[in-house]
C-alpha atoms as a PDB file:
ATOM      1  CA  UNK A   1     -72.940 126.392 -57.957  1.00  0.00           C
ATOM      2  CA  UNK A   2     -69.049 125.970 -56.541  1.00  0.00           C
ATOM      3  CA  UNK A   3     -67.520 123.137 -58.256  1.00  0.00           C
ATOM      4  CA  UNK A   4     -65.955 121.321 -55.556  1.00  0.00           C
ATOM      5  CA  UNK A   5     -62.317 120.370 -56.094  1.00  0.00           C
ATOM      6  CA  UNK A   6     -59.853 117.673 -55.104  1.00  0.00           C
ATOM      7  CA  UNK A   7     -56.095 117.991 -54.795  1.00  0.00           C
ATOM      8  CA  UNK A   8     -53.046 119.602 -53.390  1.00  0.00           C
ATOM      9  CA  UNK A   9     -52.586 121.695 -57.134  1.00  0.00           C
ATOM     10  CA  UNK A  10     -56.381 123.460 -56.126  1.00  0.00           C
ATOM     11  CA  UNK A  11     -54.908 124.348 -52.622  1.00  0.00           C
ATOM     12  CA  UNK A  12     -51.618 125.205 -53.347  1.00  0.00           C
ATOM     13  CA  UNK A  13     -51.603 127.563 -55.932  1.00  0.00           C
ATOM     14  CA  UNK A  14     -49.388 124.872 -58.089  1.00  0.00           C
ATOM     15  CA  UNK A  15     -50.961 124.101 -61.958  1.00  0.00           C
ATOM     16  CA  UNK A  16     -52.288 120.790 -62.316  1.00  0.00           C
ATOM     17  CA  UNK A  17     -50.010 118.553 -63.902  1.00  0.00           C
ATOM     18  CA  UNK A  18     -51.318 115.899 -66.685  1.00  0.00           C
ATOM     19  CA  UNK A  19     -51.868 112.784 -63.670  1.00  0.00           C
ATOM     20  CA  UNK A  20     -52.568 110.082 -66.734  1.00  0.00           C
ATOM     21  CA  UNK A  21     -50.401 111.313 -69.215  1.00  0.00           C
ATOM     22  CA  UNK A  22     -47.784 111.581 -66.889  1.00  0.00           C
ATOM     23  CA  UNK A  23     -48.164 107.807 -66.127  1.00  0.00           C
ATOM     24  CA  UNK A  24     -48.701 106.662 -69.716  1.00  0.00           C
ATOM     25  CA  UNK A  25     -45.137 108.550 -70.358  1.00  0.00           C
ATOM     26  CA  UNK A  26     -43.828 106.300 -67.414  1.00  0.00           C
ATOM     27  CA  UNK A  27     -45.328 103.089 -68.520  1.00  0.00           C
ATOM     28  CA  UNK A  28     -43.914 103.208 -71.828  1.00  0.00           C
ATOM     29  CA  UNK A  29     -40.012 104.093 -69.902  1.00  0.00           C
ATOM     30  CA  UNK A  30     -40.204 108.084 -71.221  1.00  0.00           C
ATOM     31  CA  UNK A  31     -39.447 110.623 -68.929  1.00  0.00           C
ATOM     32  CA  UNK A  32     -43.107 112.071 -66.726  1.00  0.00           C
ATOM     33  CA  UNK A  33     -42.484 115.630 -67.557  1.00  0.00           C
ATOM     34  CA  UNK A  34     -41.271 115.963 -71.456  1.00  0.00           C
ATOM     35  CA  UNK A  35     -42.543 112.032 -72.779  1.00  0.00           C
ATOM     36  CA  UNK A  36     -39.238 112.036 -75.030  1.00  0.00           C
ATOM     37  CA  UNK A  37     -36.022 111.270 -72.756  1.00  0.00           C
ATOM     38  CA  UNK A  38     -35.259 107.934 -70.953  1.00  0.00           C
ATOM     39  CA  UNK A  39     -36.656 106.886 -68.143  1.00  0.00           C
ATOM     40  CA  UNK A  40     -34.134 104.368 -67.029  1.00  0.00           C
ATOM     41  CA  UNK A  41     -31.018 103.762 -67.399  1.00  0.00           C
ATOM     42  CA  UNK A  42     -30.987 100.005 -66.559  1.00  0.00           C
ATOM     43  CA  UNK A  43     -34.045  97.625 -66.175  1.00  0.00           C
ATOM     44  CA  UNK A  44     -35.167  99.441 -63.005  1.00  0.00           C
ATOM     45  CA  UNK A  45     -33.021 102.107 -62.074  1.00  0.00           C
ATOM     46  CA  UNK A  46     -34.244 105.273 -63.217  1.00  0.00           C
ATOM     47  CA  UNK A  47     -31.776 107.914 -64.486  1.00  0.00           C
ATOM     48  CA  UNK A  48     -30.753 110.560 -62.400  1.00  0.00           C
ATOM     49  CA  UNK A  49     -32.112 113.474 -64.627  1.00  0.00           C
ATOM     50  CA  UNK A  50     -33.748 113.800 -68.205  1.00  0.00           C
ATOM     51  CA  UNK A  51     -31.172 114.154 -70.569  1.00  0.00           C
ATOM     52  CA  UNK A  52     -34.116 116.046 -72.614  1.00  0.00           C
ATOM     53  CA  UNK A  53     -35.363 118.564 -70.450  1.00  0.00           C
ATOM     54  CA  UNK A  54     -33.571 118.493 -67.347  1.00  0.00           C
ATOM     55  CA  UNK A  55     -36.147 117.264 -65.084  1.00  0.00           C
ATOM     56  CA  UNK A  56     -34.477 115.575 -62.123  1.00  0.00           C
ATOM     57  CA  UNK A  57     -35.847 112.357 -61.413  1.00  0.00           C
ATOM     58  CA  UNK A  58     -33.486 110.867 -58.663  1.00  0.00           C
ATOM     59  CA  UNK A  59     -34.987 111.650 -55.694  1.00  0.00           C
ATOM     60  CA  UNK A  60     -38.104 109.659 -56.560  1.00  0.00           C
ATOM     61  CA  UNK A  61     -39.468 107.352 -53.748  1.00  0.00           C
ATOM     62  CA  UNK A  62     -41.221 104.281 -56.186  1.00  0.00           C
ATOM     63  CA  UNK A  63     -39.352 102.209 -53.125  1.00  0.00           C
ATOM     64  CA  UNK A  64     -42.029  98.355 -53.411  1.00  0.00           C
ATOM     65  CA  UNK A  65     -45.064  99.420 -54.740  1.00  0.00           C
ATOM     66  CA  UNK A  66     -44.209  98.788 -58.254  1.00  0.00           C
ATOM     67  CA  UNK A  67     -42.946  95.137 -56.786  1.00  0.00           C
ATOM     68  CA  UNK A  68     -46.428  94.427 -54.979  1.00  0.00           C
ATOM     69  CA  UNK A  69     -48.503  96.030 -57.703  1.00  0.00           C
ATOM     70  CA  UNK A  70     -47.009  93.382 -60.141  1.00  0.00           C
ATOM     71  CA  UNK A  71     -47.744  90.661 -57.746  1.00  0.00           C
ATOM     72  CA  UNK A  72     -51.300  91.635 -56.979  1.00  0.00           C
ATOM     73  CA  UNK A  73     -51.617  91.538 -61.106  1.00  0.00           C
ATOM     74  CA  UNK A  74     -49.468  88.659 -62.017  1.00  0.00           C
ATOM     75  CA  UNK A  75     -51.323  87.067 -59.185  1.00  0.00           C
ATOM     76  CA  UNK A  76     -54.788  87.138 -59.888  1.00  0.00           C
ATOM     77  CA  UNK A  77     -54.285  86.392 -63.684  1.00  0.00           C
ATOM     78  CA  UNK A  78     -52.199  82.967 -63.021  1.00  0.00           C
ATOM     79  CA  UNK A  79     -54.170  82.149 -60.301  1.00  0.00           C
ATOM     80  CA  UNK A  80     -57.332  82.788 -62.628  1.00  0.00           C
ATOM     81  CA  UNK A  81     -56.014  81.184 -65.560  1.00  0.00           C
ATOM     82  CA  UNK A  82     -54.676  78.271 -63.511  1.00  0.00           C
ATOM     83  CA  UNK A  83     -58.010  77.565 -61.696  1.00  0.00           C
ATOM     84  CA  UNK A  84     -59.869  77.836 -65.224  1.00  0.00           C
ATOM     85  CA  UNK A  85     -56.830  75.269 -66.858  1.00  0.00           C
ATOM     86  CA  UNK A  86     -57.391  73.523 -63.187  1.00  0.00           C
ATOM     87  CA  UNK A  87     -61.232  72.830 -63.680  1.00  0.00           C
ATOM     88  CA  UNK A  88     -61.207  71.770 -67.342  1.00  0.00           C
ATOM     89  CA  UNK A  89     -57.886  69.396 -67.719  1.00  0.00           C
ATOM     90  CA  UNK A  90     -56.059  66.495 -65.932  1.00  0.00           C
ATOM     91  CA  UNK A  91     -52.860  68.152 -65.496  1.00  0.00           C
ATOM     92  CA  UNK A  92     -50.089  66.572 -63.547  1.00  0.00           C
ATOM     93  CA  UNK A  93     -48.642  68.354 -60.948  1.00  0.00           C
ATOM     94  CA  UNK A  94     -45.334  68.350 -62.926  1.00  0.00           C
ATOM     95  CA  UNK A  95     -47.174  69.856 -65.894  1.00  0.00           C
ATOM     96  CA  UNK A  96     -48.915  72.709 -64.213  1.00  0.00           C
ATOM     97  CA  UNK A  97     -45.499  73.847 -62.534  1.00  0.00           C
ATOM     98  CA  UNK A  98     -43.887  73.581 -66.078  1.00  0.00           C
ATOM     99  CA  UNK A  99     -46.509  76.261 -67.267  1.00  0.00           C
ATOM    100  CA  UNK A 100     -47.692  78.316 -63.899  1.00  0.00           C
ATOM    101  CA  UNK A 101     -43.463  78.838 -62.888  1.00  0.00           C
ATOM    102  CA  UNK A 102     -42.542  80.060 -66.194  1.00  0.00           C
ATOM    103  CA  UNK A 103     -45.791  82.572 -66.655  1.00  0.00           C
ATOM    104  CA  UNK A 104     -45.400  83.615 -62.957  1.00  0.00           C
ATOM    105  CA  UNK A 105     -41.342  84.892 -63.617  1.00  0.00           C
ATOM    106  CA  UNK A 106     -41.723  86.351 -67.286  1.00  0.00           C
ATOM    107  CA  UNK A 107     -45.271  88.264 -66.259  1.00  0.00           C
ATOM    108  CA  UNK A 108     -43.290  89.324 -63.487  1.00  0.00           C
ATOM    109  CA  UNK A 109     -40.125  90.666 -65.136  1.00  0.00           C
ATOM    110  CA  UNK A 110     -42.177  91.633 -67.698  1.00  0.00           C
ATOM    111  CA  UNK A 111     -44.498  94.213 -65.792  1.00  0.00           C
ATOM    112  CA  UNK A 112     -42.171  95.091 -63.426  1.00  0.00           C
ATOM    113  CA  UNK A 113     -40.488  98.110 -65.414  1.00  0.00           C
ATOM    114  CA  UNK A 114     -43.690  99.658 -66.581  1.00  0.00           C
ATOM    115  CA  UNK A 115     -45.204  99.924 -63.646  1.00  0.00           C
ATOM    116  CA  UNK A 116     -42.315 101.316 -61.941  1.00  0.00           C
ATOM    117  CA  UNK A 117     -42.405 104.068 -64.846  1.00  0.00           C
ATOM    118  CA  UNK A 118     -46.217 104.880 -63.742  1.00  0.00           C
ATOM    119  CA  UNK A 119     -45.272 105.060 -60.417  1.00  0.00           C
ATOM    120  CA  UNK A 120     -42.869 107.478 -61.037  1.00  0.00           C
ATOM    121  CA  UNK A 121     -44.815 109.503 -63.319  1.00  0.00           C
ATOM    122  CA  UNK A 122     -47.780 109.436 -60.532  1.00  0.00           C
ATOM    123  CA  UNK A 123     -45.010 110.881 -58.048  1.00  0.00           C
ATOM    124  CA  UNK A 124     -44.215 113.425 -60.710  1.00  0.00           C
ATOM    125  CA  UNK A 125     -48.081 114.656 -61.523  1.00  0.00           C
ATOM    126  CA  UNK A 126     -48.534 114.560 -58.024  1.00  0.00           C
ATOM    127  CA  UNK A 127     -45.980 117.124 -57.108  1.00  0.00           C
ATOM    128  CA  UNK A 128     -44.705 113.983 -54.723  1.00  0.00           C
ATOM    129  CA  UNK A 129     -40.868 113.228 -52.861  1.00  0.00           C
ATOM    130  CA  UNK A 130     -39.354 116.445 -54.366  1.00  0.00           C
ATOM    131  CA  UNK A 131     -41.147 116.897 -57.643  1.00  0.00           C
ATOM    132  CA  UNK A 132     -41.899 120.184 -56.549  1.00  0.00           C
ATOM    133  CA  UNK A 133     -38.801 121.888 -56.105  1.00  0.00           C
ATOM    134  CA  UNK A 134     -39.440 121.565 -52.612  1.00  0.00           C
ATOM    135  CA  UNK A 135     -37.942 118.993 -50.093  1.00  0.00           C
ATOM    136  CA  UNK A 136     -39.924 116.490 -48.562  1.00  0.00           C
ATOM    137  CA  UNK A 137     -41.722 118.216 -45.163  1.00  0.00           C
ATOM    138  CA  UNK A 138     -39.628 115.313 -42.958  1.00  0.00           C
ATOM    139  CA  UNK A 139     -36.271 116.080 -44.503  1.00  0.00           C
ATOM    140  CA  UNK A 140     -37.325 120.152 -43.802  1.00  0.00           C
ATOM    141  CA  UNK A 141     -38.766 119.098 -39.788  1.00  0.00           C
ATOM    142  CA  UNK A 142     -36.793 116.344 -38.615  1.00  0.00           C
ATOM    143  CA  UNK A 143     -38.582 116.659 -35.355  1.00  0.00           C
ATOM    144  CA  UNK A 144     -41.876 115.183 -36.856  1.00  0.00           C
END
């Protein structure tokens, strides 16, 4: 029986590149391809290329997904946490926005970087925005 596989790496010809180890290497700031050079070279901006093994990282397209993935998570654990603090306590107003504010902005700042670095290292395993040593098929047909 034909196993029946998924992905542009089948299709193409292309290996397969490591999809969750790639991400893990991003999560923890460590470059997608090698896991040993930097990832960034601020708190978000991602180096240009690994000073490791070379692998250019600059055209990468993360653009907000990394900003609404840490809202849909940040989200649904304050909300969560606040509803359970909610039901069980008399909190002031005051005193929930002295602990819900705070939580919300350091979760946020907090996951923010990581999951920028998973995003990348998705683009990367995915062959994605240039990883492929090819351009992008809109910046090759402009007419499309």
């Amino acid at each position: 029986m034909n196993e029946q596989v998924f992905g542009g790496e089948h299709h193409s010809g292309r290996p397969a590149r490591p999809l969750w180890e790639a991400m893990m290497r991003g999560l923890r700031g460590r470059c997608p391809h090698c896991g040993d050079g930097k990832l960034f070279a601020s708190y978000v901006k991602t180096v240009d290329r690994c000073e490791v093994c070379g692998e250019e990282i600059h055209h990468h397209r993360a653009d907000d997904l990394p900003a609404y993935l840490v809202i849909v998570i940040v989200g649904h654990i304050v909300v969560g946490a606040f509803m359970a603090v909610e039901a069980t306590t008399d909190l002031t107003v005051l005193q929930h926005l002295a602990i819900w504010v705070p939580l919300t902005i350091i979760g946020s700042l907090a996951l923010l970087r990581p999951i920028k670095g998973a995003v990348v290292g998705l683009q990367w395993a995915l062959y994605m925005h240039g990883f492929g040593g090819k351009e992008d098929l809109v910046e090759t047909h402009p007419e499309l």
